[in-house]
N, C-alpha and C. Protein backbone atom coordinates (compact mmCIF):
# COMPACT_ATOMS: atom_id res chain seq x y z
N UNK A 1 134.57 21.14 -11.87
CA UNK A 1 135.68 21.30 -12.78
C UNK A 1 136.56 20.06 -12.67
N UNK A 2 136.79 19.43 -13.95
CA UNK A 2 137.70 18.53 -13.42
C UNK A 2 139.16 18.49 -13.44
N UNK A 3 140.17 17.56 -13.26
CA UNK A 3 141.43 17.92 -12.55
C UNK A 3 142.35 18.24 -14.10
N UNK A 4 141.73 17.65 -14.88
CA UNK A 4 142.39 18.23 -16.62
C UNK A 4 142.58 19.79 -16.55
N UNK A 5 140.73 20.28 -16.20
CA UNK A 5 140.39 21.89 -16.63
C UNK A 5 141.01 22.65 -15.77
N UNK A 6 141.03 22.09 -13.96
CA UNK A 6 141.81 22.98 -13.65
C UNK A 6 143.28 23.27 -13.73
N UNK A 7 144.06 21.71 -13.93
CA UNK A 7 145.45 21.83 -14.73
C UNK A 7 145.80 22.91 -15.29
N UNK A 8 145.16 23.27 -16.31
CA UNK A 8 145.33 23.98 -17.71
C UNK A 8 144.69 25.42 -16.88
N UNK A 9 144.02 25.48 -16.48
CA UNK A 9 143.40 26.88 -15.96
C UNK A 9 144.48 27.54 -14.90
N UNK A 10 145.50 26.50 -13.80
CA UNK A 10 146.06 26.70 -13.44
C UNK A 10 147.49 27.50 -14.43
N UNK A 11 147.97 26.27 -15.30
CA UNK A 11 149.22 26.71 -16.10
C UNK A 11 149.10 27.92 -16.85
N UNK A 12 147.66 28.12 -16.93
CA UNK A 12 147.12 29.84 -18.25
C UNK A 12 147.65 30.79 -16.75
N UNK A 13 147.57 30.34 -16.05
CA UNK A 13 147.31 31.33 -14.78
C UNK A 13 148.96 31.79 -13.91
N UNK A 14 149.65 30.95 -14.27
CA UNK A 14 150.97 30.68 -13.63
C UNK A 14 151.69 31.53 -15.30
N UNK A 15 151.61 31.13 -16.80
CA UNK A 15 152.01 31.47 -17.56
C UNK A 15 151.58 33.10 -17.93
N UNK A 16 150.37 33.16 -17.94
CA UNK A 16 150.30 34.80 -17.61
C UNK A 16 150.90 36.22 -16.72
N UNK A 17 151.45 35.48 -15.56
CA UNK A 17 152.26 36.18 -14.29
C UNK A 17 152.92 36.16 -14.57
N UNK A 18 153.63 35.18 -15.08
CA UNK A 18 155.10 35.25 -15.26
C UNK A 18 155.56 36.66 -15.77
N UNK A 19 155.17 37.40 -16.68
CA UNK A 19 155.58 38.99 -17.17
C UNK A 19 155.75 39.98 -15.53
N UNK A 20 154.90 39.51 -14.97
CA UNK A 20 155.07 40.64 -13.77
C UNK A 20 155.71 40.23 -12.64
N UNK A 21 156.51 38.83 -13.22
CA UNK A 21 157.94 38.45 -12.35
C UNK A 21 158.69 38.70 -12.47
N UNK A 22 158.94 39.27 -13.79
CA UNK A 22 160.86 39.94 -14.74
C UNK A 22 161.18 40.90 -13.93
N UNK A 23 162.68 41.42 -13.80
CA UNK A 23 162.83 41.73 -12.77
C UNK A 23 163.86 42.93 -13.53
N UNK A 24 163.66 44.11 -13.10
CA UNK A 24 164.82 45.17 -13.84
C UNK A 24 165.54 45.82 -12.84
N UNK A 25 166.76 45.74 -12.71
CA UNK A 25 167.80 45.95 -11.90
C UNK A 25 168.67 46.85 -12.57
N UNK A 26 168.59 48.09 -12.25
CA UNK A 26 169.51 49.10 -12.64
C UNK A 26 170.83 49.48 -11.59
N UNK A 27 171.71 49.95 -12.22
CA UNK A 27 172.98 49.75 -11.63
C UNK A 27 173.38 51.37 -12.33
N UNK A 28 173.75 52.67 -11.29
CA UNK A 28 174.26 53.52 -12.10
C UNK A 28 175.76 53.87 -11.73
N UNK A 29 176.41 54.21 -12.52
CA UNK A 29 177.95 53.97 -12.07
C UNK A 29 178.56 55.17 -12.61
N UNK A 30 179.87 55.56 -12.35
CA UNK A 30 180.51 56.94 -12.89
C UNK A 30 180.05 57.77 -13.12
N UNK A 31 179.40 58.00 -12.63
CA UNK A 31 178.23 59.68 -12.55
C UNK A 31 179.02 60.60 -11.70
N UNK A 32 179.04 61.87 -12.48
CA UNK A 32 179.62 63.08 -12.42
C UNK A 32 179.17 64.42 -13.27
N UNK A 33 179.16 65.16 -12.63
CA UNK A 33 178.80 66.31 -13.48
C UNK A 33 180.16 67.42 -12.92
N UNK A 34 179.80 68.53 -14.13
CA UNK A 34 180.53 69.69 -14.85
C UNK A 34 179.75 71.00 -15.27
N UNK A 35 180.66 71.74 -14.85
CA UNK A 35 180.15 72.93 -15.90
C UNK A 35 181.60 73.66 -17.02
N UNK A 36 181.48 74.16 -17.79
CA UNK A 36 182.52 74.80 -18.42
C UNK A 36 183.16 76.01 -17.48
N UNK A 37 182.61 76.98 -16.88
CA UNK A 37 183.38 78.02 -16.35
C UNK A 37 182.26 78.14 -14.92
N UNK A 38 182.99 78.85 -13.84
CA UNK A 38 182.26 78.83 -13.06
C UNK A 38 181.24 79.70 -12.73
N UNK A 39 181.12 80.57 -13.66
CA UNK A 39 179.45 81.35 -14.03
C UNK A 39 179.50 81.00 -14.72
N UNK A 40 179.27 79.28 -15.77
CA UNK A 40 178.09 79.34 -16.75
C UNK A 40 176.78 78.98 -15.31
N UNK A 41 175.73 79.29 -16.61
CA UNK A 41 174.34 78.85 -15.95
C UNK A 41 173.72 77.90 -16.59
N UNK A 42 174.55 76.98 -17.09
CA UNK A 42 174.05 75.38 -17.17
C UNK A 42 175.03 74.40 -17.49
N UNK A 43 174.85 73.27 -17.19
CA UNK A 43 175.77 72.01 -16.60
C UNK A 43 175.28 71.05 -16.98
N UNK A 44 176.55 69.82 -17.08
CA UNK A 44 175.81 68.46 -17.48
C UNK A 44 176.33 67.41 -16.39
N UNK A 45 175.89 66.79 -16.69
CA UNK A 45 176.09 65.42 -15.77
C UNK A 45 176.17 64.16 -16.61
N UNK A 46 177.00 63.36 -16.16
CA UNK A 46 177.63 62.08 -17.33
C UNK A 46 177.54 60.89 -16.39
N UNK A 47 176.96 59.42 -16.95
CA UNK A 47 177.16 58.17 -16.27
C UNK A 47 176.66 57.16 -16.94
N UNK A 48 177.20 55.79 -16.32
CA UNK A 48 176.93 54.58 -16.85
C UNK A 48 175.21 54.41 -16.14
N UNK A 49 174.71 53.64 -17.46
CA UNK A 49 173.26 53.01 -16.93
C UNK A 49 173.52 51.93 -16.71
N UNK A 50 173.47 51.03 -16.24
CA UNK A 50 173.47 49.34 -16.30
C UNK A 50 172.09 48.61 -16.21
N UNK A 51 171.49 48.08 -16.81
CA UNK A 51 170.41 47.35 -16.50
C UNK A 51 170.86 45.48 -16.86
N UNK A 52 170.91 44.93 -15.47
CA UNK A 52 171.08 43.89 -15.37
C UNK A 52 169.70 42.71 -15.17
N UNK A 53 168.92 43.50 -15.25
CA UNK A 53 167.52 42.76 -15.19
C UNK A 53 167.34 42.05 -16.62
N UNK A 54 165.90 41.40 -16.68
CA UNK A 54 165.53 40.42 -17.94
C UNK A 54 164.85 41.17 -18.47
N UNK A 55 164.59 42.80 -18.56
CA UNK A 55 163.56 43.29 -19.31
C UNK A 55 164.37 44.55 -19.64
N UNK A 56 163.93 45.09 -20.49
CA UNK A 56 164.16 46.94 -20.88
C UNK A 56 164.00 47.75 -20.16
N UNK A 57 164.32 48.59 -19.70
CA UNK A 57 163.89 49.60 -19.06
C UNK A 57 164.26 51.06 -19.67
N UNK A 58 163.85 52.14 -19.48
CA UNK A 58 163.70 53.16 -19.88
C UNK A 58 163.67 54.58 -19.30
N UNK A 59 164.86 55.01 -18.95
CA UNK A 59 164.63 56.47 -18.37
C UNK A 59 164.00 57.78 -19.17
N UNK A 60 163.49 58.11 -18.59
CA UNK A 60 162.02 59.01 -18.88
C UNK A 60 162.05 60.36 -18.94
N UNK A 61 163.05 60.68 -17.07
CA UNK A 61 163.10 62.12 -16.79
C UNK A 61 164.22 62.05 -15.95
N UNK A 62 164.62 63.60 -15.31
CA UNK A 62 165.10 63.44 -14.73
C UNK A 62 165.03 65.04 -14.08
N UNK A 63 165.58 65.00 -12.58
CA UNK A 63 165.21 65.69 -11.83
C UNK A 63 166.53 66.68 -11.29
N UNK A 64 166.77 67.78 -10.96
CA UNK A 64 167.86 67.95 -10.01
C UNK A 64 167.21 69.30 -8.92
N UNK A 65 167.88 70.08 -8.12
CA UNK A 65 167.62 71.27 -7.19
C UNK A 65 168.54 72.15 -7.49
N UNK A 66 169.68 72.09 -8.44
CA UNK A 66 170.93 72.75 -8.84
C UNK A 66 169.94 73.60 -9.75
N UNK A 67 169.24 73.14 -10.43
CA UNK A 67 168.96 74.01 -11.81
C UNK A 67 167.18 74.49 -11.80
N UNK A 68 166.69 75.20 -12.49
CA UNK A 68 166.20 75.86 -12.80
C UNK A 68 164.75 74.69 -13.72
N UNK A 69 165.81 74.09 -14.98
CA UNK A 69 165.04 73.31 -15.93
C UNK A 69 166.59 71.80 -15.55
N UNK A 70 165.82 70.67 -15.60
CA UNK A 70 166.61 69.79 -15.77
C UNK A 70 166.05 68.55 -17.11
N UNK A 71 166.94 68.30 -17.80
CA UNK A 71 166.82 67.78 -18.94
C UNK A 71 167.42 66.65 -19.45
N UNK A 72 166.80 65.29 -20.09
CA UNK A 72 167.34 64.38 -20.74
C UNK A 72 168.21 64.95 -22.08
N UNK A 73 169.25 65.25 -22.59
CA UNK A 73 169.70 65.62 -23.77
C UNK A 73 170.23 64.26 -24.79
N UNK A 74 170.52 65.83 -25.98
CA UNK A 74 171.38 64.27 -26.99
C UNK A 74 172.21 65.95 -27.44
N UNK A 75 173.15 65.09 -28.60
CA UNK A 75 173.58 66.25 -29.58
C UNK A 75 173.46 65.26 -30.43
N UNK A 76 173.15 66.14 -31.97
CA UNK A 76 172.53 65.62 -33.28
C UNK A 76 173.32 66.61 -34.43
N UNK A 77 173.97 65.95 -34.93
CA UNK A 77 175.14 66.04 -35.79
C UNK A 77 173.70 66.88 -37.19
N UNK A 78 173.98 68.09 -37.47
CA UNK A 78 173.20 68.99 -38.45
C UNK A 78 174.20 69.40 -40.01
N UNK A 79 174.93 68.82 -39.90
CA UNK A 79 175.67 69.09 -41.24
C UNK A 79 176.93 69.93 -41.00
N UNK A 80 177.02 70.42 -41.77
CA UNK A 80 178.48 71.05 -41.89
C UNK A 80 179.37 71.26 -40.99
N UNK A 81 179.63 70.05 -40.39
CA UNK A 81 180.44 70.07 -39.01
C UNK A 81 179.89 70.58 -37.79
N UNK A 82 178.43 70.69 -37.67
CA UNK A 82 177.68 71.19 -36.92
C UNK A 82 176.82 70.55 -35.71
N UNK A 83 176.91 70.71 -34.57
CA UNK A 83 175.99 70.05 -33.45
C UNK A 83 174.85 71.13 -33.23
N UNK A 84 173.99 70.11 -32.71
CA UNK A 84 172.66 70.80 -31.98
C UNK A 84 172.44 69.86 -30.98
N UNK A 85 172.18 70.59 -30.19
CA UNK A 85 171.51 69.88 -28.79
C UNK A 85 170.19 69.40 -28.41
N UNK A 86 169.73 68.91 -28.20
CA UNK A 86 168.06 68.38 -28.46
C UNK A 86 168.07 67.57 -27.32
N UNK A 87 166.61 68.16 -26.58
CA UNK A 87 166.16 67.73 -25.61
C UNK A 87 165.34 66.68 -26.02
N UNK A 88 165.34 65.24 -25.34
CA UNK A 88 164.93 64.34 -25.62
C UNK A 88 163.67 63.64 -24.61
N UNK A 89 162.31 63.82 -25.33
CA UNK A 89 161.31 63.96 -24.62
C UNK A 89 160.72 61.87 -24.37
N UNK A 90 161.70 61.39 -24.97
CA UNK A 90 161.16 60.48 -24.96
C UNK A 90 162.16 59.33 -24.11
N UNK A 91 163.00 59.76 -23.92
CA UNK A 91 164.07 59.55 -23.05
C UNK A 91 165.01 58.48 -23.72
N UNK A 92 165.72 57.36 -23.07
CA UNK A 92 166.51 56.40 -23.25
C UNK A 92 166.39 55.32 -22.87
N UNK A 93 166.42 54.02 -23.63
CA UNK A 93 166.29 52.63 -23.69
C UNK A 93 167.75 52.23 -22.97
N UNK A 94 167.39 51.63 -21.98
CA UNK A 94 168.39 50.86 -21.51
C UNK A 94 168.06 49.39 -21.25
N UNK A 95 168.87 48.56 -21.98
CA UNK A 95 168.64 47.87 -23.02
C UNK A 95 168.61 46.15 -21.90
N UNK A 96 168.32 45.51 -21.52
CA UNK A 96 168.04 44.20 -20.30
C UNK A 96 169.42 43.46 -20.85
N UNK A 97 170.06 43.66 -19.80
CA UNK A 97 171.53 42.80 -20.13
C UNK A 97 172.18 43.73 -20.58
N UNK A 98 172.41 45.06 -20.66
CA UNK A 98 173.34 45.89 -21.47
C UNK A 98 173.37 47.48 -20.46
N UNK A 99 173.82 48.51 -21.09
CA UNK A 99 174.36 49.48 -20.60
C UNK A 99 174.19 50.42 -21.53
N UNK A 100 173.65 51.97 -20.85
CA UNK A 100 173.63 53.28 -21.54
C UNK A 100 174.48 53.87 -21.38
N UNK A 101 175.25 54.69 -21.97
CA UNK A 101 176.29 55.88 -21.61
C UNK A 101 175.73 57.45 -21.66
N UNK A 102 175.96 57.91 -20.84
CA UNK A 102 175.62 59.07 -20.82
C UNK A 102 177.01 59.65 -20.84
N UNK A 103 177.43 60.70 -21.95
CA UNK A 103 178.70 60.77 -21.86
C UNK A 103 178.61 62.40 -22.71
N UNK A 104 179.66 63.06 -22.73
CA UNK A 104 180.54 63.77 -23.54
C UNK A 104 180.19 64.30 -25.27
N UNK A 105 178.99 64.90 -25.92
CA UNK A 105 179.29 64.79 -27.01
C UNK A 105 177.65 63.98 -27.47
N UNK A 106 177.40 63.09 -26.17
CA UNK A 106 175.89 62.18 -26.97
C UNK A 106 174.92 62.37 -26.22
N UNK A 107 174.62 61.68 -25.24
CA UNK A 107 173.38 61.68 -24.72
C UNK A 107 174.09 62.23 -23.48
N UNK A 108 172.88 62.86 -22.78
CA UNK A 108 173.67 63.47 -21.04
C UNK A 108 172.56 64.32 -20.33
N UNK A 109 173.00 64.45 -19.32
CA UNK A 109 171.76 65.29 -18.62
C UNK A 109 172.24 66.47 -18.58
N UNK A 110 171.22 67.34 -18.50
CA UNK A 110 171.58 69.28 -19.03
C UNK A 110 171.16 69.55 -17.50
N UNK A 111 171.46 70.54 -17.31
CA UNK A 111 171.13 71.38 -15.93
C UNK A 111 171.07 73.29 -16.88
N UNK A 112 169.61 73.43 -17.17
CA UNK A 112 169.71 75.03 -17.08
C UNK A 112 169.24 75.54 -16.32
N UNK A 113 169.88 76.78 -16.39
CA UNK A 113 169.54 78.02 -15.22
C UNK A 113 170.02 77.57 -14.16
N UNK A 114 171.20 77.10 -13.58
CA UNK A 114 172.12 76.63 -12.50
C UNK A 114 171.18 77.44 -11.29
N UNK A 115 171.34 77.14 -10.38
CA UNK A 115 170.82 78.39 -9.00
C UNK A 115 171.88 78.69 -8.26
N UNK A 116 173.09 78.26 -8.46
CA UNK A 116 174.48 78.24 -7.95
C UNK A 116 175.60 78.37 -8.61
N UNK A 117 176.61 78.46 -9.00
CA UNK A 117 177.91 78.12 -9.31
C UNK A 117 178.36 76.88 -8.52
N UNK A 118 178.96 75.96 -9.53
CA UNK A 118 178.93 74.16 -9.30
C UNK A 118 180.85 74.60 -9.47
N UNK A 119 181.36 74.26 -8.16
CA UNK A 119 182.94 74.21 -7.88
C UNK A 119 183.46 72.61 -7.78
N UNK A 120 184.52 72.24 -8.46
CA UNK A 120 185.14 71.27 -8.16
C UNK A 120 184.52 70.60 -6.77
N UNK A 121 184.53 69.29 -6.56
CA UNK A 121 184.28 68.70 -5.30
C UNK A 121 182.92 69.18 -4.97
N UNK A 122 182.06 69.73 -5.67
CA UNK A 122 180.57 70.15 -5.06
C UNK A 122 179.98 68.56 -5.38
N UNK A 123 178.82 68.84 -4.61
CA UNK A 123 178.33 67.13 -4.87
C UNK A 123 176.81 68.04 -5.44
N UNK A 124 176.67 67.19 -6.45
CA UNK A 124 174.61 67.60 -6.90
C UNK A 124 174.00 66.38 -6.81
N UNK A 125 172.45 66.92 -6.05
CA UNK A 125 171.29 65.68 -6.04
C UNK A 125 170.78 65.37 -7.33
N UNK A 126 170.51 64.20 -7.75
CA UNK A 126 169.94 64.31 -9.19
C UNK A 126 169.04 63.09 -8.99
N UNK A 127 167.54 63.55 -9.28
CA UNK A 127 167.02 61.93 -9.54
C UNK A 127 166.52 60.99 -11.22
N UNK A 128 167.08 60.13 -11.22
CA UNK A 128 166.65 59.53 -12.26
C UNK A 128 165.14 58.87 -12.19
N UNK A 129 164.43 59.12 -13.12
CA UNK A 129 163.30 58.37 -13.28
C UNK A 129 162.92 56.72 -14.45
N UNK A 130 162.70 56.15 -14.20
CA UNK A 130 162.61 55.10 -14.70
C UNK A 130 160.93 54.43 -15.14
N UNK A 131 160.66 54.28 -16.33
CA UNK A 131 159.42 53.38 -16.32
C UNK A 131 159.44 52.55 -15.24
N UNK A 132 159.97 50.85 -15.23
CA UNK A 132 159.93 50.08 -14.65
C UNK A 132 160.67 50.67 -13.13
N UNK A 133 161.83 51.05 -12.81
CA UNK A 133 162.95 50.77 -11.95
C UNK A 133 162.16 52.37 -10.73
N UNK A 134 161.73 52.87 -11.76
CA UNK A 134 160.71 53.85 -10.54
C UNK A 134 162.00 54.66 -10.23
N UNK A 135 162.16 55.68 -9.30
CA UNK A 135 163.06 56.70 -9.41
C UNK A 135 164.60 56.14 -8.31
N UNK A 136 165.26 56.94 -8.74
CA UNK A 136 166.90 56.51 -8.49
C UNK A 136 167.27 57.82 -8.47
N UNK A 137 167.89 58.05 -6.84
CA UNK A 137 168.20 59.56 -6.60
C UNK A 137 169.85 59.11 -6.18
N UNK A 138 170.85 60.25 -6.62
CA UNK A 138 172.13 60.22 -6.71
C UNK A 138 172.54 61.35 -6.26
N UNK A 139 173.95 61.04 -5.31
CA UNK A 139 174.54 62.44 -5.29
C UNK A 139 175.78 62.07 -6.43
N UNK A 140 175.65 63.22 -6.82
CA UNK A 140 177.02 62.96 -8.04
C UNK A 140 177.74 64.14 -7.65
N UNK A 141 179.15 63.80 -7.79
CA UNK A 141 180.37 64.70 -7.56
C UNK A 141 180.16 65.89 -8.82
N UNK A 142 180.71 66.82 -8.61
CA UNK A 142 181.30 67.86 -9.45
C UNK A 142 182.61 67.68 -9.95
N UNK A 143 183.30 66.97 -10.99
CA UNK A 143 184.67 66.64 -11.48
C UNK A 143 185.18 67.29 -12.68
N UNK A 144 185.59 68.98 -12.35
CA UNK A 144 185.70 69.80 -12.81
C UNK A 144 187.34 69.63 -14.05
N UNK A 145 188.11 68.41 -13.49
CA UNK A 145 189.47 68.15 -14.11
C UNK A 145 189.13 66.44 -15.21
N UNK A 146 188.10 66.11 -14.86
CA UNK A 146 188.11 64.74 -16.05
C UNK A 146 188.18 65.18 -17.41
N UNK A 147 188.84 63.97 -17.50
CA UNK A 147 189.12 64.72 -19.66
C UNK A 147 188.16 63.42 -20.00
N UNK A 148 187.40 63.93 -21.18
CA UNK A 148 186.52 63.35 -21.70
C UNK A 148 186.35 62.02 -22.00
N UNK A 149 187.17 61.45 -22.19
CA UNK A 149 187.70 59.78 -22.46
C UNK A 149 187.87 58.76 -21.18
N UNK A 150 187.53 59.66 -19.85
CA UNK A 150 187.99 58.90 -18.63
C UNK A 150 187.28 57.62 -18.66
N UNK A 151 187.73 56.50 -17.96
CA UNK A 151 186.94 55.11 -17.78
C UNK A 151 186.10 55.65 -16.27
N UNK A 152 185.09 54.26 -16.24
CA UNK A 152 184.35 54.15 -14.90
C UNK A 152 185.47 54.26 -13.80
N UNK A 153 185.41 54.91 -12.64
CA UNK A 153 185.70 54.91 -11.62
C UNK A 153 185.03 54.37 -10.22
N UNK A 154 183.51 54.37 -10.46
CA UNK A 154 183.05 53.69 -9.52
C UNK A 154 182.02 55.14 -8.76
N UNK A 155 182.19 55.97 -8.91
CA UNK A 155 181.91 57.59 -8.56
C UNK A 155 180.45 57.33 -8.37
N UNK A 156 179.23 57.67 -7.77
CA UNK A 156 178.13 57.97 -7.31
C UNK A 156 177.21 56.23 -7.98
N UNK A 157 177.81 55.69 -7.54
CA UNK A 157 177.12 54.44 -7.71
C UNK A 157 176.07 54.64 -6.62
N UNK A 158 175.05 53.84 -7.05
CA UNK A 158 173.58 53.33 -6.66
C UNK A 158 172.94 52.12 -7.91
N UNK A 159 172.77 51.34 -7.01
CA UNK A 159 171.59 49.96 -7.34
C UNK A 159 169.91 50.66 -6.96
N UNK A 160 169.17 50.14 -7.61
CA UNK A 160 167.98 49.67 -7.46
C UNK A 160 167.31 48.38 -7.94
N UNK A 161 166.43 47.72 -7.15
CA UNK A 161 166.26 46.44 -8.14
C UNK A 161 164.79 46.37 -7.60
N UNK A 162 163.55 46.04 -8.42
CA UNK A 162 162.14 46.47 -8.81
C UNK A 162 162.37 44.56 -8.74
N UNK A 163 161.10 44.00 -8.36
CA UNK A 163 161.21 42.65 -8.59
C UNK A 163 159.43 42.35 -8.07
């Protein structure tokens, strides 16, 4: 082989890897969950996604031990001043360089069939699953007094970074 072919055989070879060098770094921040009264039997949980990596990433599923069924949600505006809730099987794009909200009203994680009553100051395990970032387990507070509009606080932060 000469030093041309392997040049070029080298650079095909160095330029092909490069995809399985990008690096997705998730960052989850202000995570908290709620329930409305303290016998309902299902709950949500709210937080920032951050993906600071060079690629997309994508949460998939998600896990908890509080509940029964645990669920990616949305609500989907049906007309006449009307919501529906819809479980979302395909999960959420979190976007390389940007941020998901899981919040109040849009996208959020459901908890049915509670196995407990969730009190102020309770902490829940919850794991996030990720295509790339692979799973991200959280304890998130129970913040039974936030009004819907609150900013990040910093509350059940966890990094992961896949590289």
């Amino acid at each position: 082989m000469s030093v041309k072919t392997f040049t070029l055989a080298a650079a095909a070879a160095v330029a092909f890897a490069l995809p399985a060098f990008a690096e997705t770094t998730i960052a989850v921040k202000d995570a908290y969950a709620r329930v409305a009264t303290k016998i309902s039997k299902s709950g949500a949980s709210f937080m920032v996604i951050e993906n600071t990596g060079s690629e997309d990433d994508r949460l998939v599923s998600v896990s908890s031990d509080v509940a029964k069924r645990t669920e990616l949600h949305t609500h989907k505006d049906i007309g006449d001043g009307k919501m529906k809730m819809l479980h979302v099987k395909e999960g959420f794009v979190i976007p390389a360089g940007g941020k998901h909200m899981l919040q109040r009203g849009g996208d959020h994680v459901m908890f049915m069939g509670l196995t407990h009553g969730l009190e102020h100051g309770d902490v829940v395990n919850v794991t996030l699953t990720f295509e790339k970032a692979g799973d991200i387990t959280l304890e998130v507070p129970v913040d039974l007094e936030r009004k819907p509009a609150a900013g990040a606080q910093g509350h059940g932060e966890m990094k992961k970074t896949d590289g």
